[in-house]
Protein backbone atom coordinates (compact mmCIF):
# COMPACT_ATOMS: atom_id res chain seq x y z
CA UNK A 1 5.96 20.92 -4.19
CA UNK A 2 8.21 18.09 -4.00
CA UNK A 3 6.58 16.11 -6.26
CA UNK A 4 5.78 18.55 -8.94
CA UNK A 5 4.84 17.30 -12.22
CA UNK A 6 5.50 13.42 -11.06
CA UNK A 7 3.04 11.22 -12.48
CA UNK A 8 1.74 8.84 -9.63
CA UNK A 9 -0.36 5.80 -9.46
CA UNK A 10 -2.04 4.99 -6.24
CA UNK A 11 -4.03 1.75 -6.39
CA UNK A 12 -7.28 1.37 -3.08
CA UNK A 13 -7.22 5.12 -3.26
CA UNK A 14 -10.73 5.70 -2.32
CA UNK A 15 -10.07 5.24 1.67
CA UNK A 16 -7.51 4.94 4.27
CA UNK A 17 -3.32 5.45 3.68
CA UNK A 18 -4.05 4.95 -0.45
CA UNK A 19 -6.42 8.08 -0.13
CA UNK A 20 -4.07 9.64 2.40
CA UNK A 21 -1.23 9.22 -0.03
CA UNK A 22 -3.76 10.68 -2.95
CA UNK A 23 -4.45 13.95 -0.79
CA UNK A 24 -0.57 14.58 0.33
CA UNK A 25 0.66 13.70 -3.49
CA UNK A 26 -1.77 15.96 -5.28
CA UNK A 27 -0.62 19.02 -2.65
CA UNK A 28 3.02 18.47 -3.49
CA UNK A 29 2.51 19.06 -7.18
CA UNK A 30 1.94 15.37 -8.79
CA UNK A 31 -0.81 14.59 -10.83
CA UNK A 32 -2.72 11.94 -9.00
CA UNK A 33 -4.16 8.89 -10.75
CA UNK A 34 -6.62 7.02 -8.00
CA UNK A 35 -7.09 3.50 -8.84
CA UNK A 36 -10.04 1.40 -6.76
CA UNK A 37 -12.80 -1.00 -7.12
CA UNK A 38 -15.00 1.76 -5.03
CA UNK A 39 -15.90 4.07 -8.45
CA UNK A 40 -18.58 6.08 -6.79
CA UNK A 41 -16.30 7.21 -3.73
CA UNK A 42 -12.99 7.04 -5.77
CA UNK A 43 -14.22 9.78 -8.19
CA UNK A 44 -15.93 12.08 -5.29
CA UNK A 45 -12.34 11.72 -3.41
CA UNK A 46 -10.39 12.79 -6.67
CA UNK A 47 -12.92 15.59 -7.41
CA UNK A 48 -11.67 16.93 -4.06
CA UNK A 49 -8.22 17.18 -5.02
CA UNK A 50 -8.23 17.44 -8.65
CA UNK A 51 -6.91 13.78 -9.14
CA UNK A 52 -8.31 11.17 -11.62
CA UNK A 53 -10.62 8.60 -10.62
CA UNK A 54 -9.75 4.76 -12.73
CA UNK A 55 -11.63 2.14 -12.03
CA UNK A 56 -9.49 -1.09 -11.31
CA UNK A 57 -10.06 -4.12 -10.10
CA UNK A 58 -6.29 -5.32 -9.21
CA UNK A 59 -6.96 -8.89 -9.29
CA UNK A 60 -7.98 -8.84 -12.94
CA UNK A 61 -4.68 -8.63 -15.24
CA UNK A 62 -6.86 -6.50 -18.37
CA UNK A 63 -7.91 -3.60 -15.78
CA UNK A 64 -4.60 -2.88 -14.76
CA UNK A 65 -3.54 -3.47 -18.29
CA UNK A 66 -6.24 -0.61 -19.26
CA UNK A 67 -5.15 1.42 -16.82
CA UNK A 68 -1.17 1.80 -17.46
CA UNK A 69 -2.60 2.31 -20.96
CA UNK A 70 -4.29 5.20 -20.20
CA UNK A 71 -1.99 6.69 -17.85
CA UNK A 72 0.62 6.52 -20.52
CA UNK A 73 -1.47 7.71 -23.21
CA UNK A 74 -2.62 11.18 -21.37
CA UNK A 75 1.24 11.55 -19.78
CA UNK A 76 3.32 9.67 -21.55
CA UNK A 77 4.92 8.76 -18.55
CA UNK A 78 4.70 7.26 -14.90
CA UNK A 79 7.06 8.33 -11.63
CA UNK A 80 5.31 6.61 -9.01
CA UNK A 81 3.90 3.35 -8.13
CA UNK A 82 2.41 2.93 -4.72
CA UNK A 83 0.94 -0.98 -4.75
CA UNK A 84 -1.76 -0.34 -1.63
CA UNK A 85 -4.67 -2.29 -2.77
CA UNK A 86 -5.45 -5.44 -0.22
CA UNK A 87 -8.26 -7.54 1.61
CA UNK A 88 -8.26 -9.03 4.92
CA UNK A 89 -9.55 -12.55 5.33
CA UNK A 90 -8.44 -14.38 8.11
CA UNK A 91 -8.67 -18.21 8.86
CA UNK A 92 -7.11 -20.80 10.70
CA UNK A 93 -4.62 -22.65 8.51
CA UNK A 94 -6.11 -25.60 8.67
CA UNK A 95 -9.58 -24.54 8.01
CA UNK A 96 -9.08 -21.82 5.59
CA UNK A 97 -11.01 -22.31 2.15
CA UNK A 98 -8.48 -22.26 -0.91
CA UNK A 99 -10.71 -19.91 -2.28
CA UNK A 100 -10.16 -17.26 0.56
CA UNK A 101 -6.48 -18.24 0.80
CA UNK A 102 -6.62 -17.60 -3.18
CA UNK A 103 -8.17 -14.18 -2.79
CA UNK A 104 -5.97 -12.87 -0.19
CA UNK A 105 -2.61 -13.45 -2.21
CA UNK A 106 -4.82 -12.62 -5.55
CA UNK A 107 -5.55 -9.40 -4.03
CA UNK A 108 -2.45 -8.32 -1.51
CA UNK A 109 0.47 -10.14 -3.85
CA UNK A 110 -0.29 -10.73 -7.11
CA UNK A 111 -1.74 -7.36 -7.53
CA UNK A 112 1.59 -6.03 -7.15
CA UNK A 113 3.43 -7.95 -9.79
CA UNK A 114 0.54 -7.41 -12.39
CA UNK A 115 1.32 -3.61 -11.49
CA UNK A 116 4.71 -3.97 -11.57
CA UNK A 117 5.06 -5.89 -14.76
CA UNK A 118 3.00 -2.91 -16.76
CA UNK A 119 4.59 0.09 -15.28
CA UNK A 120 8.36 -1.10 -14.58
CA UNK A 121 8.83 -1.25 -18.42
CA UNK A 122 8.26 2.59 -18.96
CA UNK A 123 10.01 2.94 -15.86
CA UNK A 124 13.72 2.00 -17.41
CA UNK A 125 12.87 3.51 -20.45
CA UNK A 126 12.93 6.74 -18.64
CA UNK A 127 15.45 5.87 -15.82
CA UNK A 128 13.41 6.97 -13.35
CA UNK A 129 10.74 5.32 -11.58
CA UNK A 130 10.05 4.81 -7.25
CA UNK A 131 7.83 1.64 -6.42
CA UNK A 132 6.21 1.61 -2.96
CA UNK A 133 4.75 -1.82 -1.97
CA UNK A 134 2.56 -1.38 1.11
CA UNK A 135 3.51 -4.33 3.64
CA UNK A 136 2.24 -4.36 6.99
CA UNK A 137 3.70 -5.05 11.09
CA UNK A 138 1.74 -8.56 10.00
CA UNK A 139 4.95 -9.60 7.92
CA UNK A 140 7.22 -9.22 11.63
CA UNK A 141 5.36 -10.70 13.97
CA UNK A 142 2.66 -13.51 14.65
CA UNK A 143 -1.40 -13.26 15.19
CA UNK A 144 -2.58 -16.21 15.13
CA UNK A 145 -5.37 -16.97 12.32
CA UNK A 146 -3.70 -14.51 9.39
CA UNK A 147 -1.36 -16.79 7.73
CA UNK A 148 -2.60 -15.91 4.37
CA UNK A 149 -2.21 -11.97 5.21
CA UNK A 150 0.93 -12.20 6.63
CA UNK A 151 1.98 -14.50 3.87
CA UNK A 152 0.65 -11.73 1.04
CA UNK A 153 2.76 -9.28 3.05
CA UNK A 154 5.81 -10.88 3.65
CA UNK A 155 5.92 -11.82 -0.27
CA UNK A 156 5.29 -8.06 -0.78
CA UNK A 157 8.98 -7.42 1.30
CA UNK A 158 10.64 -9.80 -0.24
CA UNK A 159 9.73 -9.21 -3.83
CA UNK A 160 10.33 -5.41 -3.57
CA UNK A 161 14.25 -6.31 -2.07
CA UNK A 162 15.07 -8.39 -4.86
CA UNK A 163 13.56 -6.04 -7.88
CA UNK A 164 15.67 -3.58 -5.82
CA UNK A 165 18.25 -5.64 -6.62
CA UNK A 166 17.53 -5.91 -9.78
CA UNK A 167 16.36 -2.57 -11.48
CA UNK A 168 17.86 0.27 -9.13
CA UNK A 169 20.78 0.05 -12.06
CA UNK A 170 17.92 2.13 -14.42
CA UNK A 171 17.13 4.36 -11.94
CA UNK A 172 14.16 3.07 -10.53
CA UNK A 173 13.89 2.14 -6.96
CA UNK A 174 11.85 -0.21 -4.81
CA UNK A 175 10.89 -0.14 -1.35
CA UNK A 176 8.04 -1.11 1.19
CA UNK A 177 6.44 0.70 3.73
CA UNK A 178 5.24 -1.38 6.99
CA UNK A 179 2.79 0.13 9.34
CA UNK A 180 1.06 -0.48 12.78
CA UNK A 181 -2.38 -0.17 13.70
CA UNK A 182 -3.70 2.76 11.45
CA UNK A 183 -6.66 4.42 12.42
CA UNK A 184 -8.70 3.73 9.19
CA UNK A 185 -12.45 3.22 8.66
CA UNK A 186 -11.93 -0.13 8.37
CA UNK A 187 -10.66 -0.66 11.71
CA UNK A 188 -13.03 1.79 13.38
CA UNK A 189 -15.89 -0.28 11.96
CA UNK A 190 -14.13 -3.50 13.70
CA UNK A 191 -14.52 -1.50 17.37
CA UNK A 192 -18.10 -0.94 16.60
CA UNK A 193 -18.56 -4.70 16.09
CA UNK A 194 -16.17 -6.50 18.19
CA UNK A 195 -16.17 -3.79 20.98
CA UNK A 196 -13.64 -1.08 23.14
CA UNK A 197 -11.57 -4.03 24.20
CA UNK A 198 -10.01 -4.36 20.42
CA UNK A 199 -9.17 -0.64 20.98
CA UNK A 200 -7.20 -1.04 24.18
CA UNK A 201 -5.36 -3.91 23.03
CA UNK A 202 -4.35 -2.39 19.81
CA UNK A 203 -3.34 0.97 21.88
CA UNK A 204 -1.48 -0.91 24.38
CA UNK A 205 0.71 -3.20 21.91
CA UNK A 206 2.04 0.12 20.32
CA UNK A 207 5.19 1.68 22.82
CA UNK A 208 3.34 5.11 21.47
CA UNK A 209 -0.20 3.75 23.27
CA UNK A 210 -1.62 5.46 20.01
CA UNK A 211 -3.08 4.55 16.84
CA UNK A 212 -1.41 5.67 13.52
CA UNK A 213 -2.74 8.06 11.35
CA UNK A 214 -3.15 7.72 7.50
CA UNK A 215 -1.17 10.84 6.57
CA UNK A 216 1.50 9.73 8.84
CA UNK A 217 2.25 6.85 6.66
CA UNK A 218 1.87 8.91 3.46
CA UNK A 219 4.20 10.94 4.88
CA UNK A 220 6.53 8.38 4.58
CA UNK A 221 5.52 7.39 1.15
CA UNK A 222 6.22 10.64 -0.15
CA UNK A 223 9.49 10.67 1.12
CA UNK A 224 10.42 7.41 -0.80
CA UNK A 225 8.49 8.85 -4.05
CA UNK A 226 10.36 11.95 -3.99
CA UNK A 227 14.24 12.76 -4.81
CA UNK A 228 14.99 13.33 -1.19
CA UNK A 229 15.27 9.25 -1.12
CA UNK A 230 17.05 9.19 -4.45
CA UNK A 231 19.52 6.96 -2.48
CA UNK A 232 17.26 4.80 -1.16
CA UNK A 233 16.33 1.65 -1.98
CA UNK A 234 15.55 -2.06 -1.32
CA UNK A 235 14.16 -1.02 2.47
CA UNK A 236 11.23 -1.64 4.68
CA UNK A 237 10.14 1.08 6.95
CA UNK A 238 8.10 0.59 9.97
CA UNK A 239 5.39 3.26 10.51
CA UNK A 240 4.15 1.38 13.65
CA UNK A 241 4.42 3.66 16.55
CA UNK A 242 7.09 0.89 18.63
CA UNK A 243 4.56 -2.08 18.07
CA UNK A 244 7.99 -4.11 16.66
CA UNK A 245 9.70 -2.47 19.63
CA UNK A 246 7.84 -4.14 22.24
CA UNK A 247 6.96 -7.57 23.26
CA UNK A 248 3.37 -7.07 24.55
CA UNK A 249 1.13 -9.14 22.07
CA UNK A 250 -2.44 -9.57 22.38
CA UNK A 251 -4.69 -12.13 20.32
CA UNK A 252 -6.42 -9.28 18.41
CA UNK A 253 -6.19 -9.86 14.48
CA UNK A 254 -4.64 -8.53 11.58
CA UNK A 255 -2.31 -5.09 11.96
């Protein structure tokens, strides 16, 4: 119960790590709010686990607005901030509508600041506070065609070192989690469509010739929500199985 009593906000909690991290949270004591676009699924998921279901559409300032508001007016509080919301669009530089450039840094980046800007104040006010901005293996290396991913991603690292910087004075610490290939619907719906191959490349690039699982990455999150990282902050963790510790690369797509 490492997290008992913490108040937690977990935005694209109705599926993959952001549900993961929902499920682990909620059985370490916190008191789960699940933010996502996905209302139907979102408030099955939480009815699972006794969380709280918001809808929140990440990319519009008002609904994240409305839903620090009502965080704050049920607990008067907020510990935890885990920024896991993002799309994948991909796109060859030169060919890549603004639009879709536009949506991916709406969606992956921006998100995070509009987040960040609501919750941070109530944050200092209670010196206390642990922001987790999920980045991604994308941010290390190169596959060609996600610029605009990698870009969202990369922004995501370097924003959460320098409000490390910045805030860890009041208490309230910032760091980003980066994983590998994570066994997620998402991608399992990409092997249905684009075939076994994309499987065997993704296991081979990883030194672990394994996928990652979703609650091994919220493992990590709660680790860096919880006071046994009280002295961390301003870091990037890996979760990717060795895929940064090996130089096999495979034109596959987004990790």
């Amino acid at each position: 119960m490492k997290l008992k009593d913490k108040v937690a906000i977990i935005t694209g909690a109705a599926s993959g790590i952001g549900l993961a991290c929902s499920k682990l949270f909620s059985e370490q004591g916190a008191f789960v709010i699940m933010a996502d676009i996905d209302s139907k699924k979102c408030i099955c998921e939480a009815n699972k686990i006794n969380g709280i279901a918001i809808y929140c559409d990440v990319r519009v300032t008002s609904d994240v607005q409305r839903l620090v508001k009502d965080v704050i007016d049920r607990f008067g509080k907020i510990d935890i901030l885990i920024n896991n919301a993002a799309v994948a669009i991909n796109g060859n530089i030169t060919e890549m509508q603004e639009n879709e450039w536009q949506e991916v840094i709406n969606t992956n980046l921006t998100s995070a600041y509009r987040t960040i800007r609501e919750v941070l104040p109530f944050m200092i006010s209670k010196k206390y506070g642990s922001v987790i901005n999920m980045s991604s293996m994308q941010a290390y290396r190169s596959w060609s065609n996600w610029t605009a991913y990698a870009t969202a991603k990369g922004g995501l690292m370097a924003m959460t070192n320098q409000l490390a910087g910045q805030f860890s004075v009041y208490n309230v610490r910032f760091n980003s989690i980066s994983p590998g290939t994570i066994n997620t619907a998402l991608n399992e719906k990409r092997y249905e469509t684009e075939g076994k191959e994309l499987l065997q490349k993704f296991l081979d690039m990883h030194a672990m010739e394994r996928l990652g699982e979703p609650e091994e990455v919220a493992s990590v999150a709660s680790f860096l929500a919880s006071d046994e990282s009280s002295f961390v902050t301003g870091q990037d963790i890996k979760v990717d199985g060795g895929l940064s510790t090996l130089s096999r690369y495979f034109e596959i797509g987004t990790c």
